[in-house]
C-alpha atoms as a PDB file:
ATOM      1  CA  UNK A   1       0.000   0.000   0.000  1.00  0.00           C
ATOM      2  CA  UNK A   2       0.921   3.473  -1.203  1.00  0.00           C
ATOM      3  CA  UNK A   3       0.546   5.112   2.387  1.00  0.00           C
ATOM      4  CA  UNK A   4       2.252   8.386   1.293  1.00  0.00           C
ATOM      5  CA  UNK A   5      -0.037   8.653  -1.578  1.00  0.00           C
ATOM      6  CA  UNK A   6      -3.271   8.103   0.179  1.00  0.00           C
ATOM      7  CA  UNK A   7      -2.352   9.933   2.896  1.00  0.00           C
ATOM      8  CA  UNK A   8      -0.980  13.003   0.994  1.00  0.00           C
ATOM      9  CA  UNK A   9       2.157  13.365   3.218  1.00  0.00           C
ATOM     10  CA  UNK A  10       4.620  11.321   4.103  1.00  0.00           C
ATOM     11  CA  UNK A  11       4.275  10.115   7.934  1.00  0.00           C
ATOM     12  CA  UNK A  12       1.007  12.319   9.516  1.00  0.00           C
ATOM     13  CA  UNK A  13       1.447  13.809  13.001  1.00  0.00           C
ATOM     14  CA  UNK A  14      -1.574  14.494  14.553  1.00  0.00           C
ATOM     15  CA  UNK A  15      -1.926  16.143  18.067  1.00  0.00           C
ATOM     16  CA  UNK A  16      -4.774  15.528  20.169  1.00  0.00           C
ATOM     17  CA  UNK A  17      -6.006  16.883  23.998  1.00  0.00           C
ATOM     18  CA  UNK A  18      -3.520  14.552  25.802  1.00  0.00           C
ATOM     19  CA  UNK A  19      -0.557  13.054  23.302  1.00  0.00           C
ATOM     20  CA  UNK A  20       0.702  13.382  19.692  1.00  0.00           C
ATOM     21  CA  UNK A  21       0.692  10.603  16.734  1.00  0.00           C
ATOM     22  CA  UNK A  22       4.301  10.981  15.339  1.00  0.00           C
ATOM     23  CA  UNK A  23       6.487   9.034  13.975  1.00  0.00           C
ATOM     24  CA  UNK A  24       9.212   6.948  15.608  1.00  0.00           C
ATOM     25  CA  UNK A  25      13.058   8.159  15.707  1.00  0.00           C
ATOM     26  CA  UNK A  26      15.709   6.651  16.860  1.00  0.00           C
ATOM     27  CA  UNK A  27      15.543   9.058  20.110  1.00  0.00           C
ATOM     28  CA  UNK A  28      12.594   6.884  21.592  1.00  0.00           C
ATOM     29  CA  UNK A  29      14.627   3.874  21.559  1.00  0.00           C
ATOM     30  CA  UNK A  30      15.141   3.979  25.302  1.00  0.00           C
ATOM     31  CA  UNK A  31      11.237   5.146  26.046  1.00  0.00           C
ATOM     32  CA  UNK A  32      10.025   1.938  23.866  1.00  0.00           C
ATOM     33  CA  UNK A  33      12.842  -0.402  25.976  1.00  0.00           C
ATOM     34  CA  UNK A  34      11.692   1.239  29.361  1.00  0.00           C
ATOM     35  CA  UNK A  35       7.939   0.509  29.167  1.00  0.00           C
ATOM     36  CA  UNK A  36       8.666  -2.632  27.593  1.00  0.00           C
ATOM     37  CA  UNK A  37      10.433  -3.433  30.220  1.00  0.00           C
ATOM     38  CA  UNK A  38       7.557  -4.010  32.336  1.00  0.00           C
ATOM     39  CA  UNK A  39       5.734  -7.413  31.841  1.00  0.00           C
ATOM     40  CA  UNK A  40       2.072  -5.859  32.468  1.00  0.00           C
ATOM     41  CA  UNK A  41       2.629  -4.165  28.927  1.00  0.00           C
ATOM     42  CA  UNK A  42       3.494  -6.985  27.018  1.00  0.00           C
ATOM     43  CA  UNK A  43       1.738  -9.614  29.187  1.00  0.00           C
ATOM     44  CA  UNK A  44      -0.862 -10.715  25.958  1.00  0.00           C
ATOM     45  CA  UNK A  45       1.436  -9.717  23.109  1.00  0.00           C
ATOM     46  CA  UNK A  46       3.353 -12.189  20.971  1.00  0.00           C
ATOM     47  CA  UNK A  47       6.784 -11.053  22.032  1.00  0.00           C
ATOM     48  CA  UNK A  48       8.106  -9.558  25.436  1.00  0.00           C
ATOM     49  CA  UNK A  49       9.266  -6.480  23.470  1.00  0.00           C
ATOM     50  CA  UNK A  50      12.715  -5.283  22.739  1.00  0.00           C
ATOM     51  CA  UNK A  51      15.608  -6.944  24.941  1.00  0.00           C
ATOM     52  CA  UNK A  52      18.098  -3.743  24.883  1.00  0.00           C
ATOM     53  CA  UNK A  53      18.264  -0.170  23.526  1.00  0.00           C
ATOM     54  CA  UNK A  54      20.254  -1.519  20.756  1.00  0.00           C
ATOM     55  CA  UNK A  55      17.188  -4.043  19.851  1.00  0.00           C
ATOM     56  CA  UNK A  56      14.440  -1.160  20.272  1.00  0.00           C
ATOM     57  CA  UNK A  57      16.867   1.109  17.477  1.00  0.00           C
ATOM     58  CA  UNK A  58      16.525  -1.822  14.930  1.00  0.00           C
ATOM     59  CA  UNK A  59      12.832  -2.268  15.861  1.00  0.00           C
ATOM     60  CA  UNK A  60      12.199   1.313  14.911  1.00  0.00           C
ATOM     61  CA  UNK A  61      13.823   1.113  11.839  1.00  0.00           C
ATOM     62  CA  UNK A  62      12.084  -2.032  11.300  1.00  0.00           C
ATOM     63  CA  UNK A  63       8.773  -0.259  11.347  1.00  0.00           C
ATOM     64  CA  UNK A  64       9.858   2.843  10.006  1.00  0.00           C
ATOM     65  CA  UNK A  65      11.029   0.588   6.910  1.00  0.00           C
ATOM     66  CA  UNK A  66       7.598  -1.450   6.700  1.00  0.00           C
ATOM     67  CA  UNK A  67       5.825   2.614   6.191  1.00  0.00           C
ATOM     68  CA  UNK A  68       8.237   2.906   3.225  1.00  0.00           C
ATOM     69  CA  UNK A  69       7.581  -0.601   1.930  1.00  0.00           C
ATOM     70  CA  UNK A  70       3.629  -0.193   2.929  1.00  0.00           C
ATOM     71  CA  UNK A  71       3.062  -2.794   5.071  1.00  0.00           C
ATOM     72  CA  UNK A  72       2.664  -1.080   8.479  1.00  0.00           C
ATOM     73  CA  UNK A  73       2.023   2.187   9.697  1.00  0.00           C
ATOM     74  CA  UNK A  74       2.789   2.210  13.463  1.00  0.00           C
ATOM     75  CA  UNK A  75       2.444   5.599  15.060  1.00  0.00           C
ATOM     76  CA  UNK A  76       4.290   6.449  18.292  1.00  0.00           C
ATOM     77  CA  UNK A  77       1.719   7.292  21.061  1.00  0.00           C
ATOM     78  CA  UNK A  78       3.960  10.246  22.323  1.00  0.00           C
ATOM     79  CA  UNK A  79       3.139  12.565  25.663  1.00  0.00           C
ATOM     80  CA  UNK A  80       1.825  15.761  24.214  1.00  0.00           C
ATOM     81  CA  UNK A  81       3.750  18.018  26.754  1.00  0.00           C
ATOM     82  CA  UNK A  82       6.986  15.724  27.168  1.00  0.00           C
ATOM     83  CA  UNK A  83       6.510  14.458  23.695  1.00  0.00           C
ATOM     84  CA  UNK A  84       8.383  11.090  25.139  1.00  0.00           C
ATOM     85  CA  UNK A  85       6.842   7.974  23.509  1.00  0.00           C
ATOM     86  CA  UNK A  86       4.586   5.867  25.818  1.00  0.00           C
ATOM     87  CA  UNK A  87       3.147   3.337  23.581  1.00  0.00           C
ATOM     88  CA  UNK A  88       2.559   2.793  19.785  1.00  0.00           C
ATOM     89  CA  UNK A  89      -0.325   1.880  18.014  1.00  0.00           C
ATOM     90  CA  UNK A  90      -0.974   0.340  14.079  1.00  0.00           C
ATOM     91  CA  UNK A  91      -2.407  -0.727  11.526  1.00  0.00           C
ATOM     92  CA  UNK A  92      -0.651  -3.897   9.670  1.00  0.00           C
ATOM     93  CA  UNK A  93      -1.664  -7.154   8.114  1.00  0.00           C
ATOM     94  CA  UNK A  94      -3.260  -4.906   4.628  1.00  0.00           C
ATOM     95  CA  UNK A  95      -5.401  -7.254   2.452  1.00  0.00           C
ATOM     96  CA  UNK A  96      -7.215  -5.954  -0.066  1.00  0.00           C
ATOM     97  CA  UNK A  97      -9.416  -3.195   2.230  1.00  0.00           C
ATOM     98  CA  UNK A  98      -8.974  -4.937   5.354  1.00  0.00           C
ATOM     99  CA  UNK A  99      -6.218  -4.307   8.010  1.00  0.00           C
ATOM    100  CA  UNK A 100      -5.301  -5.266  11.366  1.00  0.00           C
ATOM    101  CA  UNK A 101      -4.997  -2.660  14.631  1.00  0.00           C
ATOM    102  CA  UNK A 102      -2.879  -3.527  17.479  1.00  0.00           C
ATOM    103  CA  UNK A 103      -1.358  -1.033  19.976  1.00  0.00           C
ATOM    104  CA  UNK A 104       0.490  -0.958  23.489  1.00  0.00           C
ATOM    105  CA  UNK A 105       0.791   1.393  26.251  1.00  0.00           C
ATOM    106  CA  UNK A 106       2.895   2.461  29.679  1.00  0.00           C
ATOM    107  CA  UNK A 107       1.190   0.702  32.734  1.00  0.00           C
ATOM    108  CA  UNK A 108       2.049   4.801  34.017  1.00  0.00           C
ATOM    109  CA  UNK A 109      -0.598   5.788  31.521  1.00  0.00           C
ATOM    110  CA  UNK A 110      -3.295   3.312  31.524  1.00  0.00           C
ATOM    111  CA  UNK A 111      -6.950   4.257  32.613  1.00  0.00           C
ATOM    112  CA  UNK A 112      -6.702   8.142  31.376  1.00  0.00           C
ATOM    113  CA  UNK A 113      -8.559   7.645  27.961  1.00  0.00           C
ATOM    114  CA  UNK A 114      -5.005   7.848  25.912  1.00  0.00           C
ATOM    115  CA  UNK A 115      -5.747   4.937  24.112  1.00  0.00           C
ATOM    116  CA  UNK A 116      -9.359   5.989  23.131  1.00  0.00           C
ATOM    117  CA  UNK A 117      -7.719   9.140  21.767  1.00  0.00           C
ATOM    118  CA  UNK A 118      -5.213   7.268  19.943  1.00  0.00           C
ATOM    119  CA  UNK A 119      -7.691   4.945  18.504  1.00  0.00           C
ATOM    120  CA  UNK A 120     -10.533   7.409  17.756  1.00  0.00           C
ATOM    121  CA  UNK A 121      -7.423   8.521  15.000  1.00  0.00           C
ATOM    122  CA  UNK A 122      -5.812   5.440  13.842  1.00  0.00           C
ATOM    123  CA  UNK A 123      -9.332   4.530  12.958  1.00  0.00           C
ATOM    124  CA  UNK A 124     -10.104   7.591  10.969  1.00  0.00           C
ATOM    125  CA  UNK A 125      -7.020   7.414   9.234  1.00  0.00           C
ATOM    126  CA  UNK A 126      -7.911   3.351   8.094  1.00  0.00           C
ATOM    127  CA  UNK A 127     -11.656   4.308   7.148  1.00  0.00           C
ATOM    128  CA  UNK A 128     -11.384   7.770   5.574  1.00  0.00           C
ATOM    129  CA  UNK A 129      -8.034   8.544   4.566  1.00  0.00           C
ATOM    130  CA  UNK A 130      -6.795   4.288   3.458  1.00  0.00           C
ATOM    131  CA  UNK A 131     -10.228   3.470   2.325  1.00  0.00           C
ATOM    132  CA  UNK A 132     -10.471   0.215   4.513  1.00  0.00           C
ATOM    133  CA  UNK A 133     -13.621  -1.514   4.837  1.00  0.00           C
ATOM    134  CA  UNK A 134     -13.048  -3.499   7.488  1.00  0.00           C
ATOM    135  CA  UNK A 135     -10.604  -3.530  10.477  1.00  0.00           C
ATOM    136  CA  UNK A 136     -10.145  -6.282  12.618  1.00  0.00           C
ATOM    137  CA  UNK A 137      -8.281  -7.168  16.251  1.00  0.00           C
ATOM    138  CA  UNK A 138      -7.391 -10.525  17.788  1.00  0.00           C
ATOM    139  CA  UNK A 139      -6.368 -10.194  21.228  1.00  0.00           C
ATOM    140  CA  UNK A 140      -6.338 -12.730  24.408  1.00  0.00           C
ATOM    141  CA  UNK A 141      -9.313 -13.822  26.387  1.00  0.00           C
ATOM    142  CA  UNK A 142      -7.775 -12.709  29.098  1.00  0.00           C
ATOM    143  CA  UNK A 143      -7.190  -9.354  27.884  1.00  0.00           C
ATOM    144  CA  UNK A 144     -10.710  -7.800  29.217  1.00  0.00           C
ATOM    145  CA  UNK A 145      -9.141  -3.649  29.249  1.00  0.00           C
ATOM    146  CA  UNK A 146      -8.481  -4.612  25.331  1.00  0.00           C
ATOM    147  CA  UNK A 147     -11.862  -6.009  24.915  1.00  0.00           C
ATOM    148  CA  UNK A 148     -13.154  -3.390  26.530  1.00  0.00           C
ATOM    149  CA  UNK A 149     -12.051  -0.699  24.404  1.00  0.00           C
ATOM    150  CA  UNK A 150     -12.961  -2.656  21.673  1.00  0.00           C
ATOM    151  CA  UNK A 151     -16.541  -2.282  22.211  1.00  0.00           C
ATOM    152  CA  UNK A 152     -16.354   1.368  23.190  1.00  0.00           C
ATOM    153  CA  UNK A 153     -15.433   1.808  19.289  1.00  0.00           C
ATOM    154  CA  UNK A 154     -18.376  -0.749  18.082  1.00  0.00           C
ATOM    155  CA  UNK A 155     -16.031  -3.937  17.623  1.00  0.00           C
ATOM    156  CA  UNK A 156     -17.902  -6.797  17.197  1.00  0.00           C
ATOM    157  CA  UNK A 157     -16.800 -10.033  18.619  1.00  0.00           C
ATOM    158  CA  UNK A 158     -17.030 -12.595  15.528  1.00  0.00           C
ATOM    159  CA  UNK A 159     -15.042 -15.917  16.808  1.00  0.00           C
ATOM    160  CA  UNK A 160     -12.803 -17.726  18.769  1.00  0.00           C
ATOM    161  CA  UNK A 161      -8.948 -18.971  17.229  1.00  0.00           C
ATOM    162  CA  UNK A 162      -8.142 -21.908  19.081  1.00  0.00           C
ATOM    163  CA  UNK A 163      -4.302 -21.970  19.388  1.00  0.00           C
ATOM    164  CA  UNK A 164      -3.749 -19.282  17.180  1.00  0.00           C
ATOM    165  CA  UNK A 165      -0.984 -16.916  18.466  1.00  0.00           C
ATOM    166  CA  UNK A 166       2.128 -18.573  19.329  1.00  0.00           C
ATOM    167  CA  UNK A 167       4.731 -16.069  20.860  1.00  0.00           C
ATOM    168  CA  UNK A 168       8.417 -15.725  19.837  1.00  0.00           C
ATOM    169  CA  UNK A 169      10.066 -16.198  22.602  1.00  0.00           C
ATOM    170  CA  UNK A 170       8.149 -19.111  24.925  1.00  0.00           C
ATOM    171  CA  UNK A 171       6.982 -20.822  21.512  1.00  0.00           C
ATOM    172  CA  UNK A 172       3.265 -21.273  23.772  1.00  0.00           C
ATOM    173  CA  UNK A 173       0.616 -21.082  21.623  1.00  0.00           C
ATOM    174  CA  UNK A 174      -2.698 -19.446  22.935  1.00  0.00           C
ATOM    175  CA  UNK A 175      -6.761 -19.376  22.267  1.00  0.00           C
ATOM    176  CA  UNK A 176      -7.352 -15.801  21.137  1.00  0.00           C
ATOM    177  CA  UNK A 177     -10.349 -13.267  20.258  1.00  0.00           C
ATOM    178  CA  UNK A 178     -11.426 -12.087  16.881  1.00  0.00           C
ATOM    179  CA  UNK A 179     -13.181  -8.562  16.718  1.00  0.00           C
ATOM    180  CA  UNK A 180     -13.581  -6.686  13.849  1.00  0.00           C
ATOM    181  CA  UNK A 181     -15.289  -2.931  12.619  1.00  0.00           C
ATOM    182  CA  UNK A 182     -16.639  -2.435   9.452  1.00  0.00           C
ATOM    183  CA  UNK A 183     -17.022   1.194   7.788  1.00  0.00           C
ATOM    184  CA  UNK A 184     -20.486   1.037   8.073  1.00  0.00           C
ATOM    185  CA  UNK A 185     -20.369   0.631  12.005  1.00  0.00           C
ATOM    186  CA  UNK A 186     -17.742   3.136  12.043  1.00  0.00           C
ATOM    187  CA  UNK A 187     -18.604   6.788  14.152  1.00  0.00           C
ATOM    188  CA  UNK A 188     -15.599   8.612  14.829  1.00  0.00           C
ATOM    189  CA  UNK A 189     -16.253  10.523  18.041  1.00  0.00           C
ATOM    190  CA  UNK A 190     -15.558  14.425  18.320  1.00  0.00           C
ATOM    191  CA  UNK A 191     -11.854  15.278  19.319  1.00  0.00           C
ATOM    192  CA  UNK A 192     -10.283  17.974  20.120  1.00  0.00           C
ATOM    193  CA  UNK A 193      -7.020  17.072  17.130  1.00  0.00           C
ATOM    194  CA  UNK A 194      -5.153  18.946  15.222  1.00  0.00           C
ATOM    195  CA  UNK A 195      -3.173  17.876  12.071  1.00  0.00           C
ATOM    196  CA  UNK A 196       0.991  18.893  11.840  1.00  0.00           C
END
């Protein structure tokens, strides 16, 4: 996918009442390896996150490099005042008009509506900007906060993936959730955002 060509810019920053969409340099190696750090954040991901500061420098390029080849768009989830990144969220997995979100955030920041700001855009940008019809989310069971903010945004649950995420490090394989949001279901609530 031509991201810079749909999107009419290269990589969008977009500031909203609490953090700003940017994104990631090579500076926010050491934010991404310190709330990585903490198991609570990656506790239902498919990796425990980058190992060193070295690791979280090649991971950032490593996304930065799928924009440019236009297979992900991950956005670092930066604090508006301190702009220091405390999570990331994306959109990956592009078929046709369907894509995959998945995001992250600092335990420090969880439970202040940050991740319904940063998903109120990500979603904008998939429906009106990438033309996606549908966007879909797998994520664990046990995850009920994800779930959760699922259904805030009108995610339907559609199924149940018996062994179907197997993580890179432990090699366990776990039952996960299906959700998805179509176009048609899709209300983008009222921000207060601002474009850079």
């Amino acid at each position: 996918m031509n991201f810079t060509e749909l999107l009419g810019m290269s990589f969008p920053t977009i500031q909203t009442e609490q953090i700003r969409l940017r994104k990631l340099k090579r500076d926010d190696a050491s934010s991404l390896y310190n709330y990585y750090s903490n198991e609570n954040v990656y506790r239902y991901l498919d990796w425990n996150g980058p190992e060193s500061i070295e690791r979280s420098i090649e991971v950032i390029h490593f996304w930065n490099e799928g924009f440019e080849k236009g297979w992900i768009i991950r956005f670092a989830i930066a604090d508006k005042m301190s702009d220091e990144v405390i999570g990331t969220i994306f959109l990956s997995e592009f078929e046709g008009k369907r894509a995959e979100i998945g995001y992250e955030l600092s335990e420090k920041y969880w439970h202040k509506g940050i991740m319904s700001e940063a998903m109120n855009e990500v979603l904008a940008i998939g429906f009106n900007q990438l033309g996606l019809v549908r966007i879909q989310a797998i994520v664990a069971e046990e995850n009920i906060a994800s779930r959760k903010l699922l259904t805030k945004f009108n995610f339907k649950e559609e199924g149940y993936l018996r062994q179907y995420e197997c993580h890179s490090v432990t090699g366990e394989c776990r039952d996960m959730l299906i959700f998805s949001l179509l176009r048609k279901g899709y209300n983008v609530e009222k921000a207060d955002r601002r474009v850079l």
